[in-house]
N, C-alpha and C. Protein backbone atom coordinates (compact mmCIF):
# COMPACT_ATOMS: atom_id res chain seq x y z
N UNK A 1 -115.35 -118.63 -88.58
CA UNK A 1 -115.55 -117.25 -88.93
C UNK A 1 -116.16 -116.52 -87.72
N UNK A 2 -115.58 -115.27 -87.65
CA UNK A 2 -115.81 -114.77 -86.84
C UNK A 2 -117.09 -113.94 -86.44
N UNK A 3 -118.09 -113.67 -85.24
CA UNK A 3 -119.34 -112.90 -85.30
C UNK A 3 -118.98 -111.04 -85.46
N UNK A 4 -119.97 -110.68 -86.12
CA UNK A 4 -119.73 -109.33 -86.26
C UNK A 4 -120.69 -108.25 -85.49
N UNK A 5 -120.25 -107.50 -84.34
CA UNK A 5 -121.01 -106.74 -83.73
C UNK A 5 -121.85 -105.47 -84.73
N UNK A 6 -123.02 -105.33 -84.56
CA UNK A 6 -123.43 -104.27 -85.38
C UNK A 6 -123.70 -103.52 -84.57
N UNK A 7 -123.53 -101.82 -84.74
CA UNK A 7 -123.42 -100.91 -83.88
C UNK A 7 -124.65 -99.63 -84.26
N UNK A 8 -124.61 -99.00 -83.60
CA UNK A 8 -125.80 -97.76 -84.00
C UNK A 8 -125.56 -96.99 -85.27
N UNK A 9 -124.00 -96.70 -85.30
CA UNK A 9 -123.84 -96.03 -86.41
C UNK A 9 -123.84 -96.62 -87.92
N UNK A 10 -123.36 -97.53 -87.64
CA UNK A 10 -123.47 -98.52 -88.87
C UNK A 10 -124.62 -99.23 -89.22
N UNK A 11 -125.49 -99.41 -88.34
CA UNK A 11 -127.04 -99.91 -88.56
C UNK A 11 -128.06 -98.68 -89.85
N UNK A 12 -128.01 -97.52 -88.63
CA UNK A 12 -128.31 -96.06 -89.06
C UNK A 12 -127.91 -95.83 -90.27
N UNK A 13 -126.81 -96.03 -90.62
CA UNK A 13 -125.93 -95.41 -92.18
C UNK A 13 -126.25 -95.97 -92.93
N UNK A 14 -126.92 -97.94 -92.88
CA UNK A 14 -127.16 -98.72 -93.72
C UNK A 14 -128.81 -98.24 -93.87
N UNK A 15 -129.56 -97.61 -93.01
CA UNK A 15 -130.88 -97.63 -93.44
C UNK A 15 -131.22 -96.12 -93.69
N UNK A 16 -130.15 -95.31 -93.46
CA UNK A 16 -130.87 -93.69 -93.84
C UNK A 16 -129.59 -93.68 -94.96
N UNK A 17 -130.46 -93.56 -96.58
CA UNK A 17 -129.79 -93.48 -97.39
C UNK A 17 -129.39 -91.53 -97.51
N UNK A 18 -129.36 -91.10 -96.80
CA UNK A 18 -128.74 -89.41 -96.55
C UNK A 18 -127.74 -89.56 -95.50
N UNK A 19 -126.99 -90.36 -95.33
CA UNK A 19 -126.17 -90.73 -93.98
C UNK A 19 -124.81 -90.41 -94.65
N UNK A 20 -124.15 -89.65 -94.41
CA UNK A 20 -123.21 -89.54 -95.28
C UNK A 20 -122.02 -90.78 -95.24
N UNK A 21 -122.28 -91.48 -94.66
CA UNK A 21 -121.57 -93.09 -94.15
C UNK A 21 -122.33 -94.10 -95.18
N UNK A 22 -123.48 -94.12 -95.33
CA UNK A 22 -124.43 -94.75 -96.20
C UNK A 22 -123.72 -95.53 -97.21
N UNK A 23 -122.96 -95.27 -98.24
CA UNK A 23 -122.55 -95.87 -99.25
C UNK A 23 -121.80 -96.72 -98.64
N UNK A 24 -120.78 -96.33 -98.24
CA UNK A 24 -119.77 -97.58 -96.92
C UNK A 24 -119.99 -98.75 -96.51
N UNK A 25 -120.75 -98.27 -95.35
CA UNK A 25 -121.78 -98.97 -94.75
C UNK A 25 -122.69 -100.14 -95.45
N UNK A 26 -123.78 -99.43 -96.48
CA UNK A 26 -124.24 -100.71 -97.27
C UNK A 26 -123.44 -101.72 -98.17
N UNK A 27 -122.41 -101.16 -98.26
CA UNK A 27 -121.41 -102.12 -99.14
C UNK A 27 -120.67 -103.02 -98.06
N UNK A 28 -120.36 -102.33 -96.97
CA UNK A 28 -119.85 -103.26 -96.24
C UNK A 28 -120.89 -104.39 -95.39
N UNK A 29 -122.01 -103.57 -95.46
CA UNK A 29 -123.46 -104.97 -95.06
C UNK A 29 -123.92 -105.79 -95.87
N UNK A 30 -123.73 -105.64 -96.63
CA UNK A 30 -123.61 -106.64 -98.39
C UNK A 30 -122.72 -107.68 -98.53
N UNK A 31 -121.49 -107.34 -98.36
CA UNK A 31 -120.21 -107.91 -97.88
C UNK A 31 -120.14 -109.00 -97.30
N UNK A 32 -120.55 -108.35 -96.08
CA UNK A 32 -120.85 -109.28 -94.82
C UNK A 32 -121.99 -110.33 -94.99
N UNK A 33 -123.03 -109.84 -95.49
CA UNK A 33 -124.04 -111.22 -95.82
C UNK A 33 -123.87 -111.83 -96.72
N UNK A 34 -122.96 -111.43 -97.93
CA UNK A 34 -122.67 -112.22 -98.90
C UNK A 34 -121.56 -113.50 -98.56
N UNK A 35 -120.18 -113.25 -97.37
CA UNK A 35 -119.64 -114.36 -97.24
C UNK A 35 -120.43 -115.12 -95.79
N UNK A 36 -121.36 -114.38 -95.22
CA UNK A 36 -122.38 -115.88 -94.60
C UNK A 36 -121.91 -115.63 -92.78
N UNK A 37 -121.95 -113.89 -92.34
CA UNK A 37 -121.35 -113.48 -91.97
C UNK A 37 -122.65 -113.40 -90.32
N UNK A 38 -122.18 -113.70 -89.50
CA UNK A 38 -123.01 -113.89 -88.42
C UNK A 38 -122.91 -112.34 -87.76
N UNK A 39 -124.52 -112.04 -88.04
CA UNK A 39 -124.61 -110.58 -87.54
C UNK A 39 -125.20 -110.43 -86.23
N UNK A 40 -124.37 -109.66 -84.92
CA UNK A 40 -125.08 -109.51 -83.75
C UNK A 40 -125.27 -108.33 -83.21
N UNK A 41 -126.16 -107.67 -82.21
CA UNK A 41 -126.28 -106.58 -81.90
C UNK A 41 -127.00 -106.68 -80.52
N UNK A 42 -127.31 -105.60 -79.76
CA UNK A 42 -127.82 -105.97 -78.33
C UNK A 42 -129.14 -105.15 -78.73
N UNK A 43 -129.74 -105.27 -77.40
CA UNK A 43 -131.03 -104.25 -77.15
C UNK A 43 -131.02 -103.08 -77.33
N UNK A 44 -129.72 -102.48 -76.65
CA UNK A 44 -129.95 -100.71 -76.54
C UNK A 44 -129.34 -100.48 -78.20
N UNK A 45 -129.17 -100.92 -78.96
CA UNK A 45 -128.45 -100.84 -80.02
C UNK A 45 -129.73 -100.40 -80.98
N UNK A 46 -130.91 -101.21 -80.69
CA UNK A 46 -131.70 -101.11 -81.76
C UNK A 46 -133.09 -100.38 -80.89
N UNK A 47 -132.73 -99.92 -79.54
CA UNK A 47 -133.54 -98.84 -78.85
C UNK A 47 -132.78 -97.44 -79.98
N UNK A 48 -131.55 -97.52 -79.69
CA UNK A 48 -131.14 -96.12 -80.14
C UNK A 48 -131.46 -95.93 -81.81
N UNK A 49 -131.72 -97.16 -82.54
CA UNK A 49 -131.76 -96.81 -83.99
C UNK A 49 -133.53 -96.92 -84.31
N UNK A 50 -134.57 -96.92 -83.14
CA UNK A 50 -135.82 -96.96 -82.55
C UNK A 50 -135.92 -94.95 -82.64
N UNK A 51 -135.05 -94.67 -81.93
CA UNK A 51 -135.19 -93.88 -81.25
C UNK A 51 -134.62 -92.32 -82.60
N UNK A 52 -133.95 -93.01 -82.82
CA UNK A 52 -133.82 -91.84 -84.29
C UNK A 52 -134.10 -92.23 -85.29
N UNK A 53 -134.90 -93.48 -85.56
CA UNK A 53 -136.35 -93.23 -86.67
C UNK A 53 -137.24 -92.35 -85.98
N UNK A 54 -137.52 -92.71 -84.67
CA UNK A 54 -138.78 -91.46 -84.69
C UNK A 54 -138.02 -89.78 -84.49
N UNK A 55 -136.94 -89.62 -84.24
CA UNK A 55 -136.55 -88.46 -84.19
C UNK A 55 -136.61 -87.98 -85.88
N UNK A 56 -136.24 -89.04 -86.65
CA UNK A 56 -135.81 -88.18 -87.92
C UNK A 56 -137.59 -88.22 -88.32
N UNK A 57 -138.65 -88.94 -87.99
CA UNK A 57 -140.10 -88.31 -88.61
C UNK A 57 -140.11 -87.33 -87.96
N UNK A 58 -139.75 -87.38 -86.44
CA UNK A 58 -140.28 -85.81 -86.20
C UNK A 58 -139.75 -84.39 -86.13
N UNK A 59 -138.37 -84.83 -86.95
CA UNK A 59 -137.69 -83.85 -87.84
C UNK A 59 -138.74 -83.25 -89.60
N UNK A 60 -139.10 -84.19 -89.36
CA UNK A 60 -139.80 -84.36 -90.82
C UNK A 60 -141.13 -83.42 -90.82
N UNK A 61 -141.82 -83.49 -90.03
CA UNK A 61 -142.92 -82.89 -89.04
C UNK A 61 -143.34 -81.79 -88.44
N UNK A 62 -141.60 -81.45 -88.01
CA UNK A 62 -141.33 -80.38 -87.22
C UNK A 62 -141.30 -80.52 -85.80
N UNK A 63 -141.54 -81.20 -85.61
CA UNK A 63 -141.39 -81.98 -83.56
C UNK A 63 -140.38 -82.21 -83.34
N UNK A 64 -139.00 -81.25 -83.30
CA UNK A 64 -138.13 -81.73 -82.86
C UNK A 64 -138.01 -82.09 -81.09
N UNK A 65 -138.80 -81.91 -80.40
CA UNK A 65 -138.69 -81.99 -79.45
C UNK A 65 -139.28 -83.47 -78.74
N UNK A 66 -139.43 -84.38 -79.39
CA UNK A 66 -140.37 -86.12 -79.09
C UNK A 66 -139.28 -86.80 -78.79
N UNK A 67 -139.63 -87.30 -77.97
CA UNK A 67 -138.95 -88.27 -77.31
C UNK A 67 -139.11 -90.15 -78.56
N UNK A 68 -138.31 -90.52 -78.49
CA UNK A 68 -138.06 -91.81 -79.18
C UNK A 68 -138.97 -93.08 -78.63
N UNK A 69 -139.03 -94.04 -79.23
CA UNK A 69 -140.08 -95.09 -78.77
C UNK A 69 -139.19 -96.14 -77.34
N UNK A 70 -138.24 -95.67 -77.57
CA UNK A 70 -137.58 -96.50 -76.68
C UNK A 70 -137.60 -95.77 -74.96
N UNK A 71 -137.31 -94.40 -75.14
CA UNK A 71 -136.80 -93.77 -74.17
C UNK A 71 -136.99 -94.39 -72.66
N UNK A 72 -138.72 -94.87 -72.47
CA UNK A 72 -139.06 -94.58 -71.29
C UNK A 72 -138.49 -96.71 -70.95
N UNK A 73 -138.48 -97.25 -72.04
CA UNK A 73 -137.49 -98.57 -71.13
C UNK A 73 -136.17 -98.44 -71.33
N UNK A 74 -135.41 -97.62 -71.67
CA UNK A 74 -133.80 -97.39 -71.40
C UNK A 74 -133.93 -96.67 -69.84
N UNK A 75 -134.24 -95.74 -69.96
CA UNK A 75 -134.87 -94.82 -68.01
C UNK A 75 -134.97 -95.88 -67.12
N UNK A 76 -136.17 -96.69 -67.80
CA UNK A 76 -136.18 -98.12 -66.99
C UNK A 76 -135.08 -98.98 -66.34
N UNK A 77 -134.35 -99.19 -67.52
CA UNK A 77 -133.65 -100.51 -67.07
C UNK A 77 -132.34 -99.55 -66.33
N UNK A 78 -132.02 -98.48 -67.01
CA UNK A 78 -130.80 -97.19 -66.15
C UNK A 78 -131.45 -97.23 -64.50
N UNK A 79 -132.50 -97.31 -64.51
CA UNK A 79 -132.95 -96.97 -62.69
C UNK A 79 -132.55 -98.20 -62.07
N UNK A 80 -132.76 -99.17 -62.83
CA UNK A 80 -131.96 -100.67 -61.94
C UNK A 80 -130.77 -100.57 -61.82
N UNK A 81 -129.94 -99.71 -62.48
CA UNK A 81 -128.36 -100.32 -62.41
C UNK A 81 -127.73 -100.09 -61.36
C-alpha cells in the first residue's frame, strides 16, 4: 500500500471545521486511517498550517497583520538556498 502525502490544504480543511473543504477532507482522513494508511508530510507543510493557526487567532483578535510562528525559520532556511 501505498504512502499518502498530506498537504497544507488538506491538513487545514481537516482541522478548521469552517473550511469549506472540511467535510471532504475529514472523511477522506478517516478513510485513510481506517484502511491503515501511511500518512506523510514535510516541514514546510506543517510551518504553513503553524502559520495560519496563528493567522486565524489573530483574525480572531483583530491582528491581522502577525506574522506566523514559523515565518522567521522558513526566511531562514530560504537564505541558504
Amino acid at each position: 500500500m501505498s504512502d499518502v502525502f498530506l498537504d497544507t490544504v488538506g491538513l487545514i480543511a481537516v482541522w478548521d471545521n469552517t473550511d469549506q473543504w472540511h467535510e471532504a477532507a475529514n472523511a477522506a482522513y478517516r478513510r485513510l486511517l481506517a484502511q491503515g494508511r501511511r500518512l506523510v508530510t514535510i516541514n514546510l507543510v506543517l510551518c504553513e498550517c503553524g502559520n495560519e493557526s496563528a493567522f486565524f487567532l489573530a483574525r480572531l483578535i483583530g491582528r491581522s497583520s502577525a506574522r506566523g510562528p514559523c515565518s522567521a525559520w522558513v526566511r531562514g532556511r530560504l537564505r541558504g538556498l
